[in-house]
Protein backbone atom coordinates (compact mmCIF):
# COMPACT_ATOMS: atom_id res chain seq x y z
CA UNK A 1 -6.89 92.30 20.35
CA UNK A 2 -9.66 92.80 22.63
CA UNK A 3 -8.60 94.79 25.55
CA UNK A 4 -9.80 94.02 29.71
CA UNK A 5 -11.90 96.41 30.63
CA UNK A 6 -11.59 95.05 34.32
CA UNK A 7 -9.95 98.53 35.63
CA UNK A 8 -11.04 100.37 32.65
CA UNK A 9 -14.61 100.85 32.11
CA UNK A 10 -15.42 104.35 32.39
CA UNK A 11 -18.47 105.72 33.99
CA UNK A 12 -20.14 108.85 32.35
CA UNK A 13 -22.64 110.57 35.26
CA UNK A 14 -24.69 113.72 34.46
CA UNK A 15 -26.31 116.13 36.46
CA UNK A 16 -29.33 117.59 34.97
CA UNK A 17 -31.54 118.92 37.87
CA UNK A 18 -31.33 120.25 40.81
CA UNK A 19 -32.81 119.35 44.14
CA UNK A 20 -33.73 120.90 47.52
CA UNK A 21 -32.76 116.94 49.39
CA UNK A 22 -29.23 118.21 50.59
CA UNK A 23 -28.23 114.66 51.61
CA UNK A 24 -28.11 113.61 47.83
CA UNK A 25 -23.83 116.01 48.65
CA UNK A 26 -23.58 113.18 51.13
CA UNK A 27 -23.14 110.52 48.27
CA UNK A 28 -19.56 109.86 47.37
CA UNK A 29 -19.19 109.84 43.43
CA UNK A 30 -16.09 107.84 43.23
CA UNK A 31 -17.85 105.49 45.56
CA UNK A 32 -21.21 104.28 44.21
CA UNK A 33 -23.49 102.20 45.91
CA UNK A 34 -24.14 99.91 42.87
CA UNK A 35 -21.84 98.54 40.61
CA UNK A 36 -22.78 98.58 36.98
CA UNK A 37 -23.83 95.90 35.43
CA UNK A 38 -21.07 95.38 33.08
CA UNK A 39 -18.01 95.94 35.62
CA UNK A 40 -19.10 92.93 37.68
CA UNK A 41 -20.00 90.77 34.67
CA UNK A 42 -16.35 91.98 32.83
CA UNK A 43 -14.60 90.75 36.10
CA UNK A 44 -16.60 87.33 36.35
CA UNK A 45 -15.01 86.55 32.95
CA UNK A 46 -11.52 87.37 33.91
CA UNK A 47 -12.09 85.68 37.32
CA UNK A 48 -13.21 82.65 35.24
CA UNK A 49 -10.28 83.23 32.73
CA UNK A 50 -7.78 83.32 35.64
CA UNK A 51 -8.81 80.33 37.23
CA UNK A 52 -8.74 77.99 33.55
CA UNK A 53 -5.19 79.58 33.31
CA UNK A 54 -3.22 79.98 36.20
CA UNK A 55 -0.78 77.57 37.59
CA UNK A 56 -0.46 79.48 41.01
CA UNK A 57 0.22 77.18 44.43
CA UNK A 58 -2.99 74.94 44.97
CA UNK A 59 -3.95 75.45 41.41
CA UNK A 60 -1.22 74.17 39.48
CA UNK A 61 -1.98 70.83 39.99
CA UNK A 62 -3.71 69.69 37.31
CA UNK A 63 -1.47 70.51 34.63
CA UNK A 64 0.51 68.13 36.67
CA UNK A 65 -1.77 65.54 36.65
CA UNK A 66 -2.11 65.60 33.30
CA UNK A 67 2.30 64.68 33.17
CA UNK A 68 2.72 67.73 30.69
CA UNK A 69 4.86 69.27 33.38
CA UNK A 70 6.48 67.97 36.52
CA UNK A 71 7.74 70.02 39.37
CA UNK A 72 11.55 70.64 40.33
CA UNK A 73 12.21 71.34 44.47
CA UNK A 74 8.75 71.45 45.51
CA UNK A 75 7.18 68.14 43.86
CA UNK A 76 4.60 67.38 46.49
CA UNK A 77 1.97 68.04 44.28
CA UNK A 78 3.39 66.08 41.45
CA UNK A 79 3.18 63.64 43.50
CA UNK A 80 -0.48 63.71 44.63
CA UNK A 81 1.28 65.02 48.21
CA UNK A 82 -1.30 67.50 49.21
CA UNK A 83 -2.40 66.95 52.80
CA UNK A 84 -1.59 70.48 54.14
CA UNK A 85 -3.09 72.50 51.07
CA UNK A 86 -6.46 72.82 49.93
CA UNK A 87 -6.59 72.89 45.86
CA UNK A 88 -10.40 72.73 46.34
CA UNK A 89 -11.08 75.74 48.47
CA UNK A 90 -8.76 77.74 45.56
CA UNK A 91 -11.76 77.01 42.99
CA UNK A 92 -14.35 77.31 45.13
CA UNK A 93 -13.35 81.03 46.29
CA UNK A 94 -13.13 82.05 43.10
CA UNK A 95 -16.02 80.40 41.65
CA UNK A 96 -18.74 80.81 44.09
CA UNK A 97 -17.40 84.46 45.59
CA UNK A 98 -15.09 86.12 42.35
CA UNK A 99 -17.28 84.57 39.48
CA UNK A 100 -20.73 83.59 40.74
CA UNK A 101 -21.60 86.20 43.10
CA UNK A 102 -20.01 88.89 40.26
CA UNK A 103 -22.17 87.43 37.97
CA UNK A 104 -25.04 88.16 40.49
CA UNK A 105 -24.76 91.31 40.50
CA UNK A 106 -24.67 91.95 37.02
CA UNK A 107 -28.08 89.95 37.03
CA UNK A 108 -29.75 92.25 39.70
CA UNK A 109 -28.24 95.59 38.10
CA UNK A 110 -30.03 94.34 34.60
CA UNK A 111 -33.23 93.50 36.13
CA UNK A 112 -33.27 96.72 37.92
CA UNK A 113 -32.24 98.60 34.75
CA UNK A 114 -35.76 100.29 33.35
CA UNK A 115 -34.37 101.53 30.33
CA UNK A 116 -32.30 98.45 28.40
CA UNK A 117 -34.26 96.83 25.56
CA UNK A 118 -35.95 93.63 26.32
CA UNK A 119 -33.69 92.20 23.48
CA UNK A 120 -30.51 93.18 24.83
CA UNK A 121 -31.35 92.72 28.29
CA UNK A 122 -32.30 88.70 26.94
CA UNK A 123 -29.33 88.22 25.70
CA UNK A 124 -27.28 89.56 28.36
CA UNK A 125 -29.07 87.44 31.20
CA UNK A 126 -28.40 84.41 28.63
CA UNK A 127 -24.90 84.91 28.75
CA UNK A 128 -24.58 85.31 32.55
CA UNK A 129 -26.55 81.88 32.63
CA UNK A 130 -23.92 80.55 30.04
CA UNK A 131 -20.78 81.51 32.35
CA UNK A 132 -22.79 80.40 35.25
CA UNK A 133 -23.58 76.82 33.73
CA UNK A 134 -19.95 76.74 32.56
CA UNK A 135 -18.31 77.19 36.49
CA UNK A 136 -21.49 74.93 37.78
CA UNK A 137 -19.63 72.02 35.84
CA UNK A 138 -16.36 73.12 36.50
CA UNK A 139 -17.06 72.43 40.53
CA UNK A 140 -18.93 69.35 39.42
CA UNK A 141 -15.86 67.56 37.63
CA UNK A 142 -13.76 68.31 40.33
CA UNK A 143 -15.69 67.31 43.32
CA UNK A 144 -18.88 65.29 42.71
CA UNK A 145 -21.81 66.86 44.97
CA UNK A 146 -21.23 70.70 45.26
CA UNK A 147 -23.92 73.34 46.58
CA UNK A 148 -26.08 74.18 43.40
CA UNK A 149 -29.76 75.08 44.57
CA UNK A 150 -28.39 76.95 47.48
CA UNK A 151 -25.37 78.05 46.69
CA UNK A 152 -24.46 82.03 47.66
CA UNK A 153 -27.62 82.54 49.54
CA UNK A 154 -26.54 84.16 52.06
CA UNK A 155 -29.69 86.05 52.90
CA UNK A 156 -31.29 82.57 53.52
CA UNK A 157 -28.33 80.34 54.64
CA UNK A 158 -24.57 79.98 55.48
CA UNK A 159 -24.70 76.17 55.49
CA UNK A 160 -26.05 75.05 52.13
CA UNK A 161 -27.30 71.67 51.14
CA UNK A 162 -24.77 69.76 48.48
CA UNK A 163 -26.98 68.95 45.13
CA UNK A 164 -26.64 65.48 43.78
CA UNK A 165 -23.94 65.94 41.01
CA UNK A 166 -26.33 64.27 38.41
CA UNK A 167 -28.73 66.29 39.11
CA UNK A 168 -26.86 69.55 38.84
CA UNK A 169 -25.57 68.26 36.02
CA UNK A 170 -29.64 67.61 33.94
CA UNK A 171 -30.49 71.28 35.68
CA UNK A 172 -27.54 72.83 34.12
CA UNK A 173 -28.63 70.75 30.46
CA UNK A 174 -32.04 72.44 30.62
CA UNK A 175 -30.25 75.75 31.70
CA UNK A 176 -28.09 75.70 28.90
CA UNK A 177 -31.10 74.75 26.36
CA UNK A 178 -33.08 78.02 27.46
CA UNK A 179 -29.55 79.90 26.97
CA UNK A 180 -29.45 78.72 23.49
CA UNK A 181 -32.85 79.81 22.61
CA UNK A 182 -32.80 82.83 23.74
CA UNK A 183 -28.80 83.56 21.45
CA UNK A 184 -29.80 82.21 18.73
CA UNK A 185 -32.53 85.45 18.23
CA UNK A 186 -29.40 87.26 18.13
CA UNK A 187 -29.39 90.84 18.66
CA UNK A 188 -26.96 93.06 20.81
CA UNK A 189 -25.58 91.90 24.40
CA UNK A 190 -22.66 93.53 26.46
CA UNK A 191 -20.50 95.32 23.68
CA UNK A 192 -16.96 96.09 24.91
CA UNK A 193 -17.51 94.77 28.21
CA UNK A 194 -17.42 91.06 26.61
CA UNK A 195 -13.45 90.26 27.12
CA UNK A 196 -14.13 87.15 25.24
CA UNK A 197 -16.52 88.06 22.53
CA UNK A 198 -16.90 91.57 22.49
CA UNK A 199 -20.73 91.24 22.25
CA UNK A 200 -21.00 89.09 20.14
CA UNK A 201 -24.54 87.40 20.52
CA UNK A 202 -24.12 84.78 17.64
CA UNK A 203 -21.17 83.51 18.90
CA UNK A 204 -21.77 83.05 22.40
CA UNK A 205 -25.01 80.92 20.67
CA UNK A 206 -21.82 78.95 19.68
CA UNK A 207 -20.43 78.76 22.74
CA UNK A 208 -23.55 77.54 24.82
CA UNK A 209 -24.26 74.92 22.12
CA UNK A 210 -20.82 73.53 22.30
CA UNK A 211 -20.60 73.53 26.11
CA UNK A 212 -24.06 71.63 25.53
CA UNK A 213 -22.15 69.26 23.52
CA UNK A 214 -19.49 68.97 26.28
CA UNK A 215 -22.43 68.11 28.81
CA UNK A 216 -23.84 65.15 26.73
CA UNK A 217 -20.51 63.65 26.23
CA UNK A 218 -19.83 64.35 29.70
CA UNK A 219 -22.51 61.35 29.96
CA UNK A 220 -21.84 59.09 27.98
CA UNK A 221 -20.99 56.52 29.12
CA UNK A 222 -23.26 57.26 32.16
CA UNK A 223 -26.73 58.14 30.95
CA UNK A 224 -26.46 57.08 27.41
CA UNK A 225 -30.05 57.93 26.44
CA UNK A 226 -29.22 61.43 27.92
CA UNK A 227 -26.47 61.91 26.58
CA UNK A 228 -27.42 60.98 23.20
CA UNK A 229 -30.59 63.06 23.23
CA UNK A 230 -28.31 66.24 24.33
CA UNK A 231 -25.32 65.84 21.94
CA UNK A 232 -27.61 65.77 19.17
CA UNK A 233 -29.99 68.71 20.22
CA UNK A 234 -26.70 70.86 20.78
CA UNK A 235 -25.04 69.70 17.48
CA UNK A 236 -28.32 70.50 15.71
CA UNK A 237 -28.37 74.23 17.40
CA UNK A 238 -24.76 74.76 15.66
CA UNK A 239 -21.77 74.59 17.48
CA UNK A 240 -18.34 75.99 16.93
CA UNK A 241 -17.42 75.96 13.42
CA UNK A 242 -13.64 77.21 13.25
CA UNK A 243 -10.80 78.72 15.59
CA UNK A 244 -12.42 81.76 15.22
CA UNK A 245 -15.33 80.81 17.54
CA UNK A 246 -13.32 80.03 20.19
CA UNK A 247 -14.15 81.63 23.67
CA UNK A 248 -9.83 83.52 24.35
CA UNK A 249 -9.20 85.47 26.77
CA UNK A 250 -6.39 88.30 25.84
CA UNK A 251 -4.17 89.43 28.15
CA UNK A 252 -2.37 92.66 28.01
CA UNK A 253 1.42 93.44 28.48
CA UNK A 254 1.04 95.29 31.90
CA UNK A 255 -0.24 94.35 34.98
CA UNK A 256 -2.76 93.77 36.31
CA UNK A 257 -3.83 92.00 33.41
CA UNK A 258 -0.95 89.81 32.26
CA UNK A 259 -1.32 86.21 31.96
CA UNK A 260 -1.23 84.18 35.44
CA UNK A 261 1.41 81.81 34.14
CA UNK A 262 3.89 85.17 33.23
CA UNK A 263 2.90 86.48 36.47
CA UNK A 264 3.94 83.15 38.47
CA UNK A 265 7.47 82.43 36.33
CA UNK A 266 8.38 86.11 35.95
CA UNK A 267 6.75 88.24 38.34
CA UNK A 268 7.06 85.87 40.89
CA UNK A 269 10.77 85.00 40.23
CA UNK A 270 9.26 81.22 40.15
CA UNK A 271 10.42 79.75 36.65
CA UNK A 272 12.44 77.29 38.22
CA UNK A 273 9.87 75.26 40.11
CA UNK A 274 8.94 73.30 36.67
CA UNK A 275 10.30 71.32 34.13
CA UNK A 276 8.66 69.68 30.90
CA UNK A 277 6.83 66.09 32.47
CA UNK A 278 8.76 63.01 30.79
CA UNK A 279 5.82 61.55 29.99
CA UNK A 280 5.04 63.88 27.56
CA UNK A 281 7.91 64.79 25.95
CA UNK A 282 8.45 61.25 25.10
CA UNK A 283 5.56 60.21 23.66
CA UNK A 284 5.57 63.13 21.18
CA UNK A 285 9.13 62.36 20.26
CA UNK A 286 7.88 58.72 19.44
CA UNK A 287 5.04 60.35 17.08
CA UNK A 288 7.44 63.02 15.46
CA UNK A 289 4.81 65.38 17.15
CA UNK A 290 5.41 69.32 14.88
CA UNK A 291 3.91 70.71 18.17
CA UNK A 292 6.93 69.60 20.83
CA UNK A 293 9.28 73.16 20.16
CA UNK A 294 6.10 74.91 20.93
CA UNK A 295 5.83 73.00 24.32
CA UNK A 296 9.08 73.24 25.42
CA UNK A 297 12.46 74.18 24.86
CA UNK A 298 15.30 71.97 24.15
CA UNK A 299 18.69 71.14 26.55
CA UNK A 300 21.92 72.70 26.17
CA UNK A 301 22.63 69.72 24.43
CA UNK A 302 19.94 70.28 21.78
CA UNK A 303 17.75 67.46 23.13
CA UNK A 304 14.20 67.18 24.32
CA UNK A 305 14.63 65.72 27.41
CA UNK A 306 11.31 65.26 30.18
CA UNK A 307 11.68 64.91 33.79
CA UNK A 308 10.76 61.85 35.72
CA UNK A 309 7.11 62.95 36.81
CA UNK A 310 7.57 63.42 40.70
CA UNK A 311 11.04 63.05 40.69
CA UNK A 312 13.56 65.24 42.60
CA UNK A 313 13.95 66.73 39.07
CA UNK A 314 16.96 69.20 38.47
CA UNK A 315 15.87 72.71 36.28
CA UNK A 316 19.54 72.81 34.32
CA UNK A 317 19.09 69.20 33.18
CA UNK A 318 16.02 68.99 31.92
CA UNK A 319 13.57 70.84 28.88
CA UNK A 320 11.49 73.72 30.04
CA UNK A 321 7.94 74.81 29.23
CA UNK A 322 8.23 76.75 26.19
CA UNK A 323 9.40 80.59 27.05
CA UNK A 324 6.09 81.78 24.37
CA UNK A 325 4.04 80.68 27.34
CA UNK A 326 5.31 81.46 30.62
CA UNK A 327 7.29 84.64 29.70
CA UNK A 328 5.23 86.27 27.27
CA UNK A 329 2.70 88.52 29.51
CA UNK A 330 0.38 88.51 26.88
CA UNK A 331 -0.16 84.82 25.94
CA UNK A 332 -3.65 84.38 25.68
CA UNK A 333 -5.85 81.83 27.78
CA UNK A 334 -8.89 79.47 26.65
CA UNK A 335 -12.05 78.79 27.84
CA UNK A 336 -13.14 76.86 25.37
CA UNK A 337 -12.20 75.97 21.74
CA UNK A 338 -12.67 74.94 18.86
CA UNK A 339 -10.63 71.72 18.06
CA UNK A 340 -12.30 70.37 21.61
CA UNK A 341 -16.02 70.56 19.36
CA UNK A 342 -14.61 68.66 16.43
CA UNK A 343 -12.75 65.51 18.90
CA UNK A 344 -16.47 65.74 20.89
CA UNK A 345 -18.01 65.50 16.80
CA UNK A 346 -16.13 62.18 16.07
CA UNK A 347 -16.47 60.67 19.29
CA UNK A 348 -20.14 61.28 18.82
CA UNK A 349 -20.25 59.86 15.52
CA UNK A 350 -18.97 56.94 16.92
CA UNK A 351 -20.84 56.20 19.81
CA UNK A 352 -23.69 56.48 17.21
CA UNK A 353 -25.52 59.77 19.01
CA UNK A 354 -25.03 61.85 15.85
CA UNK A 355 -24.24 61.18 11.87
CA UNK A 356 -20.81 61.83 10.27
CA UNK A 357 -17.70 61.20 9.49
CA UNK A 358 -15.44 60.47 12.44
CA UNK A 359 -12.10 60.66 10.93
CA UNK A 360 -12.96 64.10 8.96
CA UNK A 361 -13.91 65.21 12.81
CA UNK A 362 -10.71 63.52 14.23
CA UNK A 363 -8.69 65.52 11.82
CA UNK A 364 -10.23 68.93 11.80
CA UNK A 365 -9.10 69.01 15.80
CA UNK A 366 -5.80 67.76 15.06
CA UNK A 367 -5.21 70.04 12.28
CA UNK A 368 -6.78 72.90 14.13
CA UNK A 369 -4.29 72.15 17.36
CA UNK A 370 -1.37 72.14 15.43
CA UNK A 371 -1.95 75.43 13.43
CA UNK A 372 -3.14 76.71 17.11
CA UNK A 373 0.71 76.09 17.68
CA UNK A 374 2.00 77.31 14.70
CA UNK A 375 2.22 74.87 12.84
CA UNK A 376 1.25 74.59 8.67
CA UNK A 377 -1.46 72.05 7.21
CA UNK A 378 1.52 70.26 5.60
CA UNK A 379 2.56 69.11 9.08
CA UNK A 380 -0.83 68.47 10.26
CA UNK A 381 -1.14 66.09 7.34
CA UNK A 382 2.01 64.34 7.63
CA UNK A 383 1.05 64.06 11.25
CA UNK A 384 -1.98 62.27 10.69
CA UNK A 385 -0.73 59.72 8.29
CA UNK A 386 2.07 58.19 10.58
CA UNK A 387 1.19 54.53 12.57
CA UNK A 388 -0.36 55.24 15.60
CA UNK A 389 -2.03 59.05 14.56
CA UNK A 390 -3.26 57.74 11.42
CA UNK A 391 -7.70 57.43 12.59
CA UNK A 392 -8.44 53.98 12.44
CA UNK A 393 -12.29 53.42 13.96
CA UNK A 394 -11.54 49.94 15.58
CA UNK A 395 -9.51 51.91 18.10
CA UNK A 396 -11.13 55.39 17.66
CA UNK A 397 -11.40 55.75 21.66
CA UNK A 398 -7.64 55.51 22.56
CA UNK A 399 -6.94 57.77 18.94
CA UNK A 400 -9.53 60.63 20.41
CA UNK A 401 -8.59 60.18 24.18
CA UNK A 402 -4.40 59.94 23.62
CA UNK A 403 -4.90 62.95 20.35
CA UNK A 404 -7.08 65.44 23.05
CA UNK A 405 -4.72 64.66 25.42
CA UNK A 406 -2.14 66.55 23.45
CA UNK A 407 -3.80 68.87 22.21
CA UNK A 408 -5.46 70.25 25.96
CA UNK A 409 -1.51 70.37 26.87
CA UNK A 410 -1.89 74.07 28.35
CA UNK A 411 -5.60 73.16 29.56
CA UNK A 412 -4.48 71.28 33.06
CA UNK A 413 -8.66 71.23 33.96
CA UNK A 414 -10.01 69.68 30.67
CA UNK A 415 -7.03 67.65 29.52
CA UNK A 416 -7.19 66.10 33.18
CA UNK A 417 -10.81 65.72 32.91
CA UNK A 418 -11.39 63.98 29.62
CA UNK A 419 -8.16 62.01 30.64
CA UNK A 420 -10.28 60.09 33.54
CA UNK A 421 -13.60 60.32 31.38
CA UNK A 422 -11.64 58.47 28.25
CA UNK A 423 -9.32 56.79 30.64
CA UNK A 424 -6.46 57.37 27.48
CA UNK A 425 -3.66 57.80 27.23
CA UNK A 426 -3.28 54.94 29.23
CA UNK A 427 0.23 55.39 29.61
CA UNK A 428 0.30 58.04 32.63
CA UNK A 429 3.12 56.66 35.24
CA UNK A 430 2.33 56.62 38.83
CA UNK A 431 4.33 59.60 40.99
CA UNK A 432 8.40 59.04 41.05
CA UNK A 433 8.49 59.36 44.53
CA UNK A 434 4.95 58.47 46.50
CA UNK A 435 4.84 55.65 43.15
CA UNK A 436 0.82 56.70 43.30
CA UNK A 437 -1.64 56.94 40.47
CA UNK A 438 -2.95 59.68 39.46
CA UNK A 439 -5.78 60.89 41.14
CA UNK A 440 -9.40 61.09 39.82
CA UNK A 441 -11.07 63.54 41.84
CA UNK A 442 -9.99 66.63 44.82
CA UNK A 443 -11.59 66.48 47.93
CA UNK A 444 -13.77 69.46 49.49
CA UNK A 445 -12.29 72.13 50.90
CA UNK A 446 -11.18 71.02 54.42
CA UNK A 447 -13.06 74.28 56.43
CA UNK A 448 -16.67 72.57 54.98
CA UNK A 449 -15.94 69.90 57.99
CA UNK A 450 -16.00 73.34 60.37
CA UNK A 451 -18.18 75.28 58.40
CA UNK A 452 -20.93 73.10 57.38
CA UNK A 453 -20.22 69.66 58.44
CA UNK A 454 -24.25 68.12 58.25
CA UNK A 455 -24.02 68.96 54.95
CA UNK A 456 -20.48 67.72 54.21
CA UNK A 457 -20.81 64.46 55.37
CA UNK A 458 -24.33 63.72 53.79
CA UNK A 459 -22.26 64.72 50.36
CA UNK A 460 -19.59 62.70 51.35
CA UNK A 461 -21.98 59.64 51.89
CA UNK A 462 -23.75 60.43 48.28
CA UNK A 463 -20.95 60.55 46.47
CA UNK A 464 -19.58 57.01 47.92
CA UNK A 465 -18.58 57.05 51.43
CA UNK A 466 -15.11 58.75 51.28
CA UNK A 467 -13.58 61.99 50.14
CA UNK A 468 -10.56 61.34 48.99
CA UNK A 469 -8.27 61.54 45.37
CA UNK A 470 -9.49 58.62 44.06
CA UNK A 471 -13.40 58.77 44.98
CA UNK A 472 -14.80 58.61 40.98
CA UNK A 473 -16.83 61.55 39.55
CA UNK A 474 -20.24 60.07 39.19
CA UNK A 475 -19.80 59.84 35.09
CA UNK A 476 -16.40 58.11 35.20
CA UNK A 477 -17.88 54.79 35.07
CA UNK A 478 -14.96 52.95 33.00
């Protein structure tokens, strides 16, 4: 298990001369003025880790949204209620000040770093470009417009201009391109300080050529030509493989570097505030789904049993997120995996950008989901040849869309986000309570109308007049 280095990485100084400048005592050694390189660029990744993880107030509500879970006293959320928080200012905190100003850093300590080899220091500015490229989309799919071009310049500006989402979106393609260029030379990057690699250049190749792959489809049913054009040049540059190229993040058994979920339900005495979404737990009752006990727990009665989504829900009557997740401390998190490249793969093959088989794609990510949860190939390929599972390329779209939905159940971001790009499952319910649909987008954070309202409303304007939870993404066209 790869350890965090977060609070861990030790710094060796030596002395080896002396010197007659008396205010070099002044400096405090526990103190230093610059922050390695490899600190800032160790915490950017569990910063980004966190975020694609946690469930905390604000961020919790998208595995919500996607009905996996439902809420128990406090449901406002579950029931798109949230005038009065501010999910968006929650990502953008930790994107634009934990992970993209770390990541900063890192690049000006590298840069200013004389004696790292030209190869290493490549491949290490590559991978900061990756991660950066990888949170740039992350604020895209949840707001539209976001500052891009002058984003944390806070030398130059405190008020920066929102990018056309598009066009972040084509900047980030040709950013992530370059990345993959420069990774696939191989070579050394950041060693131990890598908490999801460990240094490994070839993989994180991998990595930028599937989150490539993840741009494309992104747009495709937007820019077809570009989206074509980019699935194939990323499938061509090699992809993810097998589960073993997937981009984990291992937590440890102590704080503070336990998973976010263990820290809300256990550390945070709040356990009780969630129940297993009826949505889901019926529709993988009517497929005979192997993956359900690893999902949630049963009722004293032995029963899976789902709670309306929104509903005043009780936490004694209903199935509970399985206790593997939310009270094992170290449960790992995703960034990205595998089984998400091979449902990208078929779709492609479909749509006609690449060559293939679809249903050998369509069943590699099932079969690599369910022996993610512990399941055996046995049950992956009784799975697969039930009515309804079984691939069948007339209706390949709802198959991927309803299949990925599943399978992203602990990935509230992505499994919400290819839900409104695939628009399946189509059988989300609106709210119990407010009886709305689920929304499709989060507005900005509400201090931008204090903070830098010219800019604000000319996003607002580009992205269709309102800002509300049902303004579309520009690429969810369906």
């Amino acid at each position: 298990m790869k350890k965090l280095l977060i609070f861990s990485l030790f710094i060796g100084f030596a002395v080896t001369s002396c010197t007659d400048d008396i205010t070099d005592y002044n400096q405090d050694p526990k103190s230093p003025a610059e922050v390695p390189a490899a600190t800032t660029f160790s915490n950017a990744e569990k910063n980004l880790g966190d975020l694609m993880t946690e469930v905390n107030s604000g961020r919790n509500l998208l595995k919500l949204w996607t009905q996996h879970w439902t809420e128990t006293t406090y449901n406002d959320e579950a029931n798109y209620q949230i005038i009065g928080r501010d999910p968006s200012d929650g990502f953008w905190v930790r994107i634009y000040t934990n992970i993209l100003q770390d990541l900063q850093s890192s690049r000006e300590a590298i840069a200013a770093d004389d004696f790292l080899a030209d190869d290493v220091k490549a491949n290490q500015l590559a991978i900061i470009d990756v991660l950066e490229v990888y949170s740039y989309q992350t604020l895209v799919d949840l707001n539209g417009d976001v500052p891009y071009s002058e984003a944390n310049m806070v030398n130059e500006t405190f008020t920066p201009a929102y990018d056309d989402a598009f066009t972040i979106y084509k900047d980030l393609i040709s950013r992530i391109s370059s990345d993959i260029e420069t990774l696939s030379n191989g070579g050394a990057s950041w060693g131990s300080a890598d908490i999801y690699y460990g240094g490994d250049t070839a993989k994180w190749a991998k990595f930028a050529a599937s989150l490539k792959l993840r741009l494309g489809m992104r747009l495709a049913d937007f820019d077809e030509t570009l989206a074509s054009t980019t699935v194939n040049e990323a499938f061509n540059a090699g992809v993810m493989t097998s589960s073993d190229d997937s981009a984990i993040i291992n937590y440890e058994g102590s704080a503070p570097n336990t998973n976010p979920i263990y820290n809300l339900f256990v550390l945070n005495n709040r356990f009780g505030d969630y129940v297993a979404g009826e949505t889901s737990v019926e529709y993988l009752k009517s497929v005979n789904d192997p993956r359900i006990d690893d999902f949630f727990t049963t009722t004293a009665d032995g029963e899976y049993v789902g709670g309306p989504i929104g509903g005043n829900n009780s936490y004694a009557n209903y199935s509970h997120i399985s206790e593997d997740i939310v009270f094992e401390p170290t449960y790992e998190g995703a960034i990205f995996q595998y089984f998400e490249v091979e449902f990208f793969l078929a779709e492609a093959i479909e749509r006609g950008f690449i060559s293939g088989d679809a249903q050998e794609h369509y069943e590699a990510a099932v079969t690599a989901n369910i022996l993610y949860y512990n399941g055996t190939e046995e049950e992956a390929s009784t799975y697969l040849s039930q009515d309804g599972v079984a691939y069948n390329s007339s209706n390949w779209e709802e198959l991927i869309g309803t299949q990925k939905w599943i399978a992203l159940f602990n990935r509230g971001f992505e499994g919400w986000t290819e839900w409104r790009r695939l628009d399946y499952p189509d059988f989300l319910v609106n709210s119990e309570l407010s009886d709305q649909p689920v929304p499709l987008r989060i507005f900005y954070p509400t201090n931008e109308i204090a903070l830098n309202e010219e800019n604000y409303r000319a996003a607002v304007q580009n992205i269709g007049g309102t800002d509300d939870l049902y303004t579309k993404i520009f690429w969810d066209v369906q």
